[in-house]
N, C-alpha and C. Protein backbone atom coordinates (compact mmCIF):
# COMPACT_ATOMS: atom_id res chain seq x y z
N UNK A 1 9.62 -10.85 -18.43
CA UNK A 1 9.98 -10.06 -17.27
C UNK A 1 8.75 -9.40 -16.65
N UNK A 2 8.12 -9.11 -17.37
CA UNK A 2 6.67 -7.95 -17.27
C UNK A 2 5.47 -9.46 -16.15
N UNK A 3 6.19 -10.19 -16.97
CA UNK A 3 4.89 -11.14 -16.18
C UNK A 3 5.43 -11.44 -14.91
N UNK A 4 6.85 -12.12 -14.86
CA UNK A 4 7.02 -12.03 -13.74
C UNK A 4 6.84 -11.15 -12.56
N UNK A 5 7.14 -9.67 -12.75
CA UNK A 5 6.65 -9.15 -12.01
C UNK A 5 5.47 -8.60 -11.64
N UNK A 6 4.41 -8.81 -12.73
CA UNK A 6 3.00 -8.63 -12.53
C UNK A 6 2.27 -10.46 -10.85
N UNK A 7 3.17 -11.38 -11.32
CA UNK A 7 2.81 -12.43 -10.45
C UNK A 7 3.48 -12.39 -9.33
N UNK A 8 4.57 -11.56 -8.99
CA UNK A 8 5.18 -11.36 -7.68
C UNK A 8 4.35 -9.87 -6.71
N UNK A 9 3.73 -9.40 -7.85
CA UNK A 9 2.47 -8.14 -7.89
C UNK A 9 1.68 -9.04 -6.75
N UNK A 10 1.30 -9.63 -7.50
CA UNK A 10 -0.13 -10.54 -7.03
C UNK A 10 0.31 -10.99 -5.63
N UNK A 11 1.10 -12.16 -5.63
CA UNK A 11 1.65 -13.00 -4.43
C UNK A 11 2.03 -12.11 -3.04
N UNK A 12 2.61 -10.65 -3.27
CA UNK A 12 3.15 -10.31 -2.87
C UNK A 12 2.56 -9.31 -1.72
N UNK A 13 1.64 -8.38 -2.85
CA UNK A 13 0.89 -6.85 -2.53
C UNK A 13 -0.85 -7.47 -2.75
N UNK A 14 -0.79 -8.01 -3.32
CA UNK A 14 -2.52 -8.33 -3.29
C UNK A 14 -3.36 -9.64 -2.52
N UNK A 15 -2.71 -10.21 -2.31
CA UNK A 15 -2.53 -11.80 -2.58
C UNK A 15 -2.75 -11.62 -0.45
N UNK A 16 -1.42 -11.20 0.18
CA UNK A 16 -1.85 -10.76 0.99
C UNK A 16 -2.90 -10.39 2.32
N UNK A 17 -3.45 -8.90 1.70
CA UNK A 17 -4.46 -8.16 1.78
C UNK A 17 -5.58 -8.94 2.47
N UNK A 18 -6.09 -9.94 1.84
CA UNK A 18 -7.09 -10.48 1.93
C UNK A 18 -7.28 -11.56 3.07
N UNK A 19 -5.32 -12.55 2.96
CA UNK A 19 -5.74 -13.14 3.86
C UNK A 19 -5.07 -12.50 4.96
N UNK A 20 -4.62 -11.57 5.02
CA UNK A 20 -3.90 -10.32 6.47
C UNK A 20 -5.64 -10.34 7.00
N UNK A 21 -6.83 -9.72 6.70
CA UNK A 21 -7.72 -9.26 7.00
C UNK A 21 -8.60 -10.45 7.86
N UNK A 22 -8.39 -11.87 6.84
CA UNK A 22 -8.87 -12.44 7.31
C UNK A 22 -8.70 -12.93 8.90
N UNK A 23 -7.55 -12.33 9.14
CA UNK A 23 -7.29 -12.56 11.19
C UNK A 23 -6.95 -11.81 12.02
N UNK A 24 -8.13 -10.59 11.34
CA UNK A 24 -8.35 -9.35 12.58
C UNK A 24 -9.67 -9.91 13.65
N UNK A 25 -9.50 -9.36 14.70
CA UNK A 25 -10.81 -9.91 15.72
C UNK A 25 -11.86 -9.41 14.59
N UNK A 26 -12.97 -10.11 15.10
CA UNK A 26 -13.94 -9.80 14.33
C UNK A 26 -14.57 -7.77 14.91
N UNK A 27 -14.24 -7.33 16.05
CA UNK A 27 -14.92 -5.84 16.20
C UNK A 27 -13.86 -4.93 15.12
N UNK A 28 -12.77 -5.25 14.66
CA UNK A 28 -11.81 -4.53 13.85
C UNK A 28 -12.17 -4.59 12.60
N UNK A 29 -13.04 -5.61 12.23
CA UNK A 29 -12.75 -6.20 10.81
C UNK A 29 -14.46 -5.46 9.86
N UNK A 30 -14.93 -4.78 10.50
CA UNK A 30 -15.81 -4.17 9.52
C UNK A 30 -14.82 -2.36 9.01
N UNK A 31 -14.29 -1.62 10.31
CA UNK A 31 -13.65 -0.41 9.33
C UNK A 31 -12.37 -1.49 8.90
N UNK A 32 -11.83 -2.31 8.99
CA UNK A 32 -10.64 -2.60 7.93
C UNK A 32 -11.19 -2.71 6.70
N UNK A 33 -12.52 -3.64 6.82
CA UNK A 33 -12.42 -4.12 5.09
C UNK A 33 -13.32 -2.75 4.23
N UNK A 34 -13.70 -1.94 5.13
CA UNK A 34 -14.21 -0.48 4.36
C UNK A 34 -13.31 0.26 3.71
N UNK A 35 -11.81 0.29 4.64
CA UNK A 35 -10.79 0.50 4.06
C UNK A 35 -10.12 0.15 2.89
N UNK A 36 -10.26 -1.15 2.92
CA UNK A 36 -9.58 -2.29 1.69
C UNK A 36 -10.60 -2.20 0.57
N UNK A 37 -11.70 -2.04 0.74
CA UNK A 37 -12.81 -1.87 -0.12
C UNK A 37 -12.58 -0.80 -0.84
N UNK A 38 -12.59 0.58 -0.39
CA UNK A 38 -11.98 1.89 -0.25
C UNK A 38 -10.98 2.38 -1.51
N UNK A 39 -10.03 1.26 -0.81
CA UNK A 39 -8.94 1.36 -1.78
C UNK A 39 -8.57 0.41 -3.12
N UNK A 40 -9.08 -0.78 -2.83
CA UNK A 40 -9.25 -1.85 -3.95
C UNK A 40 -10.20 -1.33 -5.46
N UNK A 41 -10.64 -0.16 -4.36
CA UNK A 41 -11.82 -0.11 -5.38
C UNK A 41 -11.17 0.98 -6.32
N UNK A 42 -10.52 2.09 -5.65
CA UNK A 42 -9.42 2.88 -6.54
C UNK A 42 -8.68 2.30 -7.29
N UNK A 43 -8.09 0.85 -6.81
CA UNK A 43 -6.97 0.47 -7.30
C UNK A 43 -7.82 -0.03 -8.80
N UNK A 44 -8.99 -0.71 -8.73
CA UNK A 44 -9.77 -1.14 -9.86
C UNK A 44 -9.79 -0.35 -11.21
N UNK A 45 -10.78 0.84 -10.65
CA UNK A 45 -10.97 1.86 -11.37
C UNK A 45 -9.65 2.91 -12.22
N UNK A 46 -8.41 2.60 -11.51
CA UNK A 46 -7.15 2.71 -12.38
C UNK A 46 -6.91 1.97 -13.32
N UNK A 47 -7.06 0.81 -13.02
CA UNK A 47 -6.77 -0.45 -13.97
C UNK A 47 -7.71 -0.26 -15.19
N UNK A 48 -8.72 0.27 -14.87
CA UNK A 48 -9.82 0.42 -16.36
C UNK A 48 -9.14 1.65 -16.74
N UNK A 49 -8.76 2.47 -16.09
CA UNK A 49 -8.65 3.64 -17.12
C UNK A 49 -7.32 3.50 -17.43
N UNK A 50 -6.14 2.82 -17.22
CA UNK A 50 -5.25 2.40 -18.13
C UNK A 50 -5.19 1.45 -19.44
N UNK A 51 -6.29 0.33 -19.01
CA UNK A 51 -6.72 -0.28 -20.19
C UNK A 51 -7.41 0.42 -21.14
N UNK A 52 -8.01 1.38 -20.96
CA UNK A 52 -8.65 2.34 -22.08
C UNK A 52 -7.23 2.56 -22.87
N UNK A 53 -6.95 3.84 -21.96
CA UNK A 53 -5.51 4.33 -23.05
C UNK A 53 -6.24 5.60 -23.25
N UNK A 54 -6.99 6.54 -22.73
CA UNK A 54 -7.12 7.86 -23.06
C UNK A 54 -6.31 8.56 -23.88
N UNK A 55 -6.25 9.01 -24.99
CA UNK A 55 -4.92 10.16 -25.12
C UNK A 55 -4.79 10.79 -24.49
N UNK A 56 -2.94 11.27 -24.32
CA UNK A 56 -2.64 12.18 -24.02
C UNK A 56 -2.96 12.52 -22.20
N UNK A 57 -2.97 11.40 -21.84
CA UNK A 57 -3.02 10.96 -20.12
C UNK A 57 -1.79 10.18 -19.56
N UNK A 58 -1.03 9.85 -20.75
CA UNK A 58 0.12 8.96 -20.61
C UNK A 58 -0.21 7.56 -20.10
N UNK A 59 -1.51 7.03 -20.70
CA UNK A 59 -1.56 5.39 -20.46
C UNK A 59 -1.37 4.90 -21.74
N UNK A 60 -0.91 3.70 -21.81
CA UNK A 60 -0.82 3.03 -22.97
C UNK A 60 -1.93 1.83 -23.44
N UNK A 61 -2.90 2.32 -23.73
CA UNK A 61 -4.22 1.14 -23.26
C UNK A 61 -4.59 0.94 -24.54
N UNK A 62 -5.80 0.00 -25.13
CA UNK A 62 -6.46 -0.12 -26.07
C UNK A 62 -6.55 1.61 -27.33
N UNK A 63 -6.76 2.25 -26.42
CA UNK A 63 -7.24 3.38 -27.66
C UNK A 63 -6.18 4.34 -28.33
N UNK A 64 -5.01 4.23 -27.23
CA UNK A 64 -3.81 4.21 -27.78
C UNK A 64 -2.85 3.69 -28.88
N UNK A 65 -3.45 1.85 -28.68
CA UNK A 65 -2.84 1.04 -28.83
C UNK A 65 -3.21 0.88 -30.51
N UNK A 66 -4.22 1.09 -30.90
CA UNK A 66 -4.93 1.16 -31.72
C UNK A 66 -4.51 2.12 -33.05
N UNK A 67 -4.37 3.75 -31.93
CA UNK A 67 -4.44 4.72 -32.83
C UNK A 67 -2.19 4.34 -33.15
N UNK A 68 -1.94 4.33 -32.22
CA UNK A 68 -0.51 4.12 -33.08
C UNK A 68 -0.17 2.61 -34.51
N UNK A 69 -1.34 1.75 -34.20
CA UNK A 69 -1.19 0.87 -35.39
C UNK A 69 -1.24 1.19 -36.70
N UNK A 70 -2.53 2.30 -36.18
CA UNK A 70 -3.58 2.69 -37.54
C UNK A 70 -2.81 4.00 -38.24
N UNK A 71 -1.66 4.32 -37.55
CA UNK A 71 -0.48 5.32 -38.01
C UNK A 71 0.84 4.96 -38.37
N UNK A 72 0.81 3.22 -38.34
CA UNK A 72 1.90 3.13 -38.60
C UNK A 72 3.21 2.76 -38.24
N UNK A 73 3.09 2.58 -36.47
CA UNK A 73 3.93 3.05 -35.83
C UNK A 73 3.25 1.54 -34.73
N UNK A 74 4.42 0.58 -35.44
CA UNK A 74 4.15 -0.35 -35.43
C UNK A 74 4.86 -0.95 -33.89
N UNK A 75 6.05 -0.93 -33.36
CA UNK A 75 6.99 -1.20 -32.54
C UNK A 75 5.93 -0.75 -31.25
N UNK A 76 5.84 1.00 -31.57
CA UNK A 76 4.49 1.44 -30.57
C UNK A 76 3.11 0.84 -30.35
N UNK A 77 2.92 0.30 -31.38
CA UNK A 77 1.74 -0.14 -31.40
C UNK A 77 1.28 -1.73 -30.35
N UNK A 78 3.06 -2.07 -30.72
CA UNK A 78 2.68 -3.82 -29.98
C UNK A 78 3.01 -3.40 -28.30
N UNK A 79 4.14 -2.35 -28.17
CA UNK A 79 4.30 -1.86 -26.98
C UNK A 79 2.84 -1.88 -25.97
N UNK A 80 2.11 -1.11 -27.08
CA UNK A 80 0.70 -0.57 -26.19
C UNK A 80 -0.22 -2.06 -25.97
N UNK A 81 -0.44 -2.92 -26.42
CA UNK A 81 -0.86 -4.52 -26.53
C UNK A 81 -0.06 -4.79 -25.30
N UNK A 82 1.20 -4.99 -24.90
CA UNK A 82 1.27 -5.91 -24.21
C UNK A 82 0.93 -4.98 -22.70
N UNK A 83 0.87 -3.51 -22.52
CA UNK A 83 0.46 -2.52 -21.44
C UNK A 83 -0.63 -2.74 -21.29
N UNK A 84 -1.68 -3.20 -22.27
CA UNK A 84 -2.83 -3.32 -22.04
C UNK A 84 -2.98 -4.55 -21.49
N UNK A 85 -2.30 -5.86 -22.48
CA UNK A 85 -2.58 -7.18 -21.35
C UNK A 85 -2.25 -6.90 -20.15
N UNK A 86 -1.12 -6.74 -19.58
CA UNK A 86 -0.61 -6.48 -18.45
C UNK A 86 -1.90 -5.71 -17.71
N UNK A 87 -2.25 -4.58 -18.01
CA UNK A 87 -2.95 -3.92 -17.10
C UNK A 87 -4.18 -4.75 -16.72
N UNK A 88 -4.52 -5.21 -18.00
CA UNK A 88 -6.01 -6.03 -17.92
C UNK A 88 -5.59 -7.03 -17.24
N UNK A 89 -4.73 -7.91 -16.57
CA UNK A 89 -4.05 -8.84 -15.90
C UNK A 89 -4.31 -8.20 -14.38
N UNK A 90 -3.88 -7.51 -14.45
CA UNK A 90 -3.84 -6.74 -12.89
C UNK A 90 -4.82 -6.55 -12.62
N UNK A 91 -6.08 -5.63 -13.57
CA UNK A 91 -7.28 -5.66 -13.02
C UNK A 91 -8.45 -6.62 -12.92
N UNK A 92 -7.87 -8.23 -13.40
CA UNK A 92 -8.61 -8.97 -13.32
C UNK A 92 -8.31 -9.93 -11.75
N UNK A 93 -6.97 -9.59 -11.35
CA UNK A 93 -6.47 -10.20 -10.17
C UNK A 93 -7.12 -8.90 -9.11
N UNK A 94 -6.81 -8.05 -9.05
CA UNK A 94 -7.88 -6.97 -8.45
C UNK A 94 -8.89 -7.51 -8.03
N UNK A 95 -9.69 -7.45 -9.16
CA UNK A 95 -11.15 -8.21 -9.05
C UNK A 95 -11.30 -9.31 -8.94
N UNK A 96 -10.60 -10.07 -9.03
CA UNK A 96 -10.54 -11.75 -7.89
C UNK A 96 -10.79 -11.26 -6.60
N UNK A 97 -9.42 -10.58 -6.05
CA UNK A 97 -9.31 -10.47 -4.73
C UNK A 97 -10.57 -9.57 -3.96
N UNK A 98 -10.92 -8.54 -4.73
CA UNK A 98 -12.01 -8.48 -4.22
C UNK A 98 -13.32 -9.02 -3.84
N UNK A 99 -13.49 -9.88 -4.89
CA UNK A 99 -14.86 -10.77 -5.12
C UNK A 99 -14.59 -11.66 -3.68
N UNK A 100 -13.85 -11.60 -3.25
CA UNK A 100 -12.99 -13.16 -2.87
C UNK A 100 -13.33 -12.46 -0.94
N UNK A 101 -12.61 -11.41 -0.50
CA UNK A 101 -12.88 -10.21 0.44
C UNK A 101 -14.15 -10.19 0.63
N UNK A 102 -14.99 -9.58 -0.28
CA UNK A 102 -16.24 -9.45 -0.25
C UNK A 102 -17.04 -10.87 0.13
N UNK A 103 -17.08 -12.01 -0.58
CA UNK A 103 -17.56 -12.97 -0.43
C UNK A 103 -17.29 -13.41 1.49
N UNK A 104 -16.01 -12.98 1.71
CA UNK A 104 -15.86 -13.58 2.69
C UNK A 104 -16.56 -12.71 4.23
N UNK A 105 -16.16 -11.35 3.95
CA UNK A 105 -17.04 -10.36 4.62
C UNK A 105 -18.53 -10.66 4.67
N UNK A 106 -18.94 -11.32 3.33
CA UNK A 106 -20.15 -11.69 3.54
C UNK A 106 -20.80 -12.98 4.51
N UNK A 107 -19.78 -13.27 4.85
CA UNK A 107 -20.25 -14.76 5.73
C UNK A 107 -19.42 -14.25 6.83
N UNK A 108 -19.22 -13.59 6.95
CA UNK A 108 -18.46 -13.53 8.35
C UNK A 108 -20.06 -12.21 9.20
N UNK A 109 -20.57 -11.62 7.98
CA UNK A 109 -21.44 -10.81 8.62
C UNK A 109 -22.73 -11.37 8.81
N UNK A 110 -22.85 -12.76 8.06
CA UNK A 110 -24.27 -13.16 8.62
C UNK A 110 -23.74 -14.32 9.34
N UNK A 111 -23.00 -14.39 10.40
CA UNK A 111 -22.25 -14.96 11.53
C UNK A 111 -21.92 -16.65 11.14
N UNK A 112 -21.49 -16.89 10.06
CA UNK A 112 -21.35 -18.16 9.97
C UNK A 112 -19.44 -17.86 9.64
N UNK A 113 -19.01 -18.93 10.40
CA UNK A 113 -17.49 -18.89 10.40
C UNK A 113 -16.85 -19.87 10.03
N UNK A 114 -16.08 -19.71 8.97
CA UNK A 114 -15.65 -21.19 8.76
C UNK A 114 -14.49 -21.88 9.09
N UNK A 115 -14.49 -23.16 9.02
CA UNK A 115 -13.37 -23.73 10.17
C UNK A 115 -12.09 -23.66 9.72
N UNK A 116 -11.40 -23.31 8.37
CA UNK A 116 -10.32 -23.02 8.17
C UNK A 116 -9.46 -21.62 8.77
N UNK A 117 -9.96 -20.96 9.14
CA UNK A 117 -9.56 -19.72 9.69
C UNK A 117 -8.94 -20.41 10.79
């Protein structure tokens, strides 16, 4: 279930983003992707700090995931494993889409355009 909706995540809300941007006139499309940058980049930097698992922040990440094994508390423990794949899932599609944005911002700013657009 978790995956499915982590891939309707993607298709849906991220997936998107990138090619929405890709067919703004080009005078719109430097503050959009500052924006998307902006925020992708928040959205990133969540994704790591849920995969951590801080205590006592209410993420369920690696250091969480860990300390409930090493107590015992086993049911909790696999819980926090699959929060962490999941999250680490999300922030690796994150960071696709960005790489992907970026790459493309990058050729669109040293004026070469390519013919699929």
């Amino acid at each position: 279930m978790g995956l499915l909706i982590e891939l309707k995540e993607q298709a849906l809300y991220y997936c998107t983003i990138p090619y929405g941007l890709r067919r703004f006139s080009p005078s719109y499309l430097p503050s959009s992707l500052d924006i998307y940058f902006f925020f992708c980049g928040w959205h990133l930097l969540f994704s790591v700090y849920m995969i951590i698992g801080i205590p006592s922040t209410g993420s369920a990440g690696i250091i969480q995931s860990v300390s409930m094994l090493s107590r015992h508390h086993i049911f909790a423990g696999i819980l926090g494993i699959f929060a962490s794949i999941g999250w680490t899932l999300q922030g690796v599609g994150i960071l696709i889409y960005y790489r992907m944005v970026r790459r493309d911002f990058s050729v669109q700013e040293s004026g070469i355009w390519r013919e699929e657009r």
